[in-house]
Protein backbone atom coordinates (compact mmCIF):
# COMPACT_ATOMS: atom_id res chain seq x y z
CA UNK A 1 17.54 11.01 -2.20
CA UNK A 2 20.62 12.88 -2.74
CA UNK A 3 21.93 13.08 0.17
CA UNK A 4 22.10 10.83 3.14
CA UNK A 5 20.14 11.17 6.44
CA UNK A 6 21.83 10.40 9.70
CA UNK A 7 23.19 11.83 12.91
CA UNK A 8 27.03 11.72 11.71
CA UNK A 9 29.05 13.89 10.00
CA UNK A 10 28.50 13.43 6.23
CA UNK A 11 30.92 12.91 3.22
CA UNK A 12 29.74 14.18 0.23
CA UNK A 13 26.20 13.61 1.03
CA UNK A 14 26.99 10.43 2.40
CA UNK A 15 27.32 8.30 5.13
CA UNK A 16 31.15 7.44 6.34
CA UNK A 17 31.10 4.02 4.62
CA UNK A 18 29.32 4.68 1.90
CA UNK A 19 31.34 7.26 -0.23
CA UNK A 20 30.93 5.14 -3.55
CA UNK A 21 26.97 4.92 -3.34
CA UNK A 22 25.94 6.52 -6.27
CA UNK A 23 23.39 9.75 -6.04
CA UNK A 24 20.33 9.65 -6.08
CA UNK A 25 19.15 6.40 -4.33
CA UNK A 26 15.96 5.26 -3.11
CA UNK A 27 15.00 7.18 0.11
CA UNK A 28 14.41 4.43 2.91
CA UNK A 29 11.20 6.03 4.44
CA UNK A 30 12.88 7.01 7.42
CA UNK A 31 15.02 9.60 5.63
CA UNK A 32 11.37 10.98 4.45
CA UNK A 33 9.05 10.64 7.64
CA UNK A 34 9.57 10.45 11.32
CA UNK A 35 8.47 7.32 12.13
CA UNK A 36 8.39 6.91 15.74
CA UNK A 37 5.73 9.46 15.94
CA UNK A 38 3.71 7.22 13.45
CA UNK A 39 3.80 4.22 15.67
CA UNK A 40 2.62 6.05 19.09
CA UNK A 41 -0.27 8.80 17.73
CA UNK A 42 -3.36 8.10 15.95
CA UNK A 43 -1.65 7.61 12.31
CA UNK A 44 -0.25 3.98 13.38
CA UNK A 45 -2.89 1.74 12.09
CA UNK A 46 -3.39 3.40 8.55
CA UNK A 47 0.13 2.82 7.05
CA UNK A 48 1.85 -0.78 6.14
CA UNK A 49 5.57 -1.61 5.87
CA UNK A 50 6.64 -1.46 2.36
CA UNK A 51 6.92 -5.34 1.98
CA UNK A 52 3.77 -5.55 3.09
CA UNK A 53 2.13 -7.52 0.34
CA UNK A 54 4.75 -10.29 -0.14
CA UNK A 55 4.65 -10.88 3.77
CA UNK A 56 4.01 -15.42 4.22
CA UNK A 57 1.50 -13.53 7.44
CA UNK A 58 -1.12 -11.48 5.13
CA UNK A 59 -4.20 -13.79 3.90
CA UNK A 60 -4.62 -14.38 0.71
CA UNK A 61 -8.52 -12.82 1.05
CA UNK A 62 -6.37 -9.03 2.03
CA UNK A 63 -2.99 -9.85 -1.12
CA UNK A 64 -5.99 -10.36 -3.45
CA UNK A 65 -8.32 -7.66 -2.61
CA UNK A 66 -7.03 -4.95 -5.09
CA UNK A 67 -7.97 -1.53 -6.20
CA UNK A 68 -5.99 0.30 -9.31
CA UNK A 69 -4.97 3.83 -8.98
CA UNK A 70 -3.88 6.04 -11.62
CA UNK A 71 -2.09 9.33 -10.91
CA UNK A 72 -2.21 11.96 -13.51
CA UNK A 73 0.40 14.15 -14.60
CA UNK A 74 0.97 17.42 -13.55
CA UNK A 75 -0.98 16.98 -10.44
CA UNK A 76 -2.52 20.12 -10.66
CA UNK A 77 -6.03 19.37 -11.02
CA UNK A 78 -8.75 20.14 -8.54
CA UNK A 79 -8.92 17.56 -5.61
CA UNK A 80 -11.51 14.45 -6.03
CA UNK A 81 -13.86 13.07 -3.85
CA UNK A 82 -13.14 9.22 -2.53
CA UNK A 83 -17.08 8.68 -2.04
């Protein structure tokens, strides 16, 4: 992110606080995606917190259970099938 996202006035892109945070920082999710609307429609079961994985709560069948992705650069390449 380079610039903060809240409902107060901003400083420089920041926060009042948090003048000396350096730019760019890693956009908490909320800054990206309205979330509340995630968690009451039909999108709330397909998405995981981000510390899902390291969570004491999540089996170790579901932590173990892996598939590798590779994304390609340039991302220009015609869209492929998950079947």
């Amino acid at each position: 992110c380079y610039a903060d996202n809240i409902w107060n006035n901003l400083i420089n892109g920041r926060a009042p606080g948090g003048e000396a945070q350096a730019l760019p920082f890693e956009c908490p999710i909320d800054h990206i995606f309205t979330l509340d609307t995630w968690f009451r429609g039909s999108f709330k079961d397909r998405f995981r917190e981000a510390k899902f994985m390291s969570n004491p709560n999540v089996p170790d069948t579901v932590k173990n259970d892996v598939a590798r992705v590779q994304v390609l650069p340039g991302g220009k390449g015609e869209p492929v099938d998950a079947a």
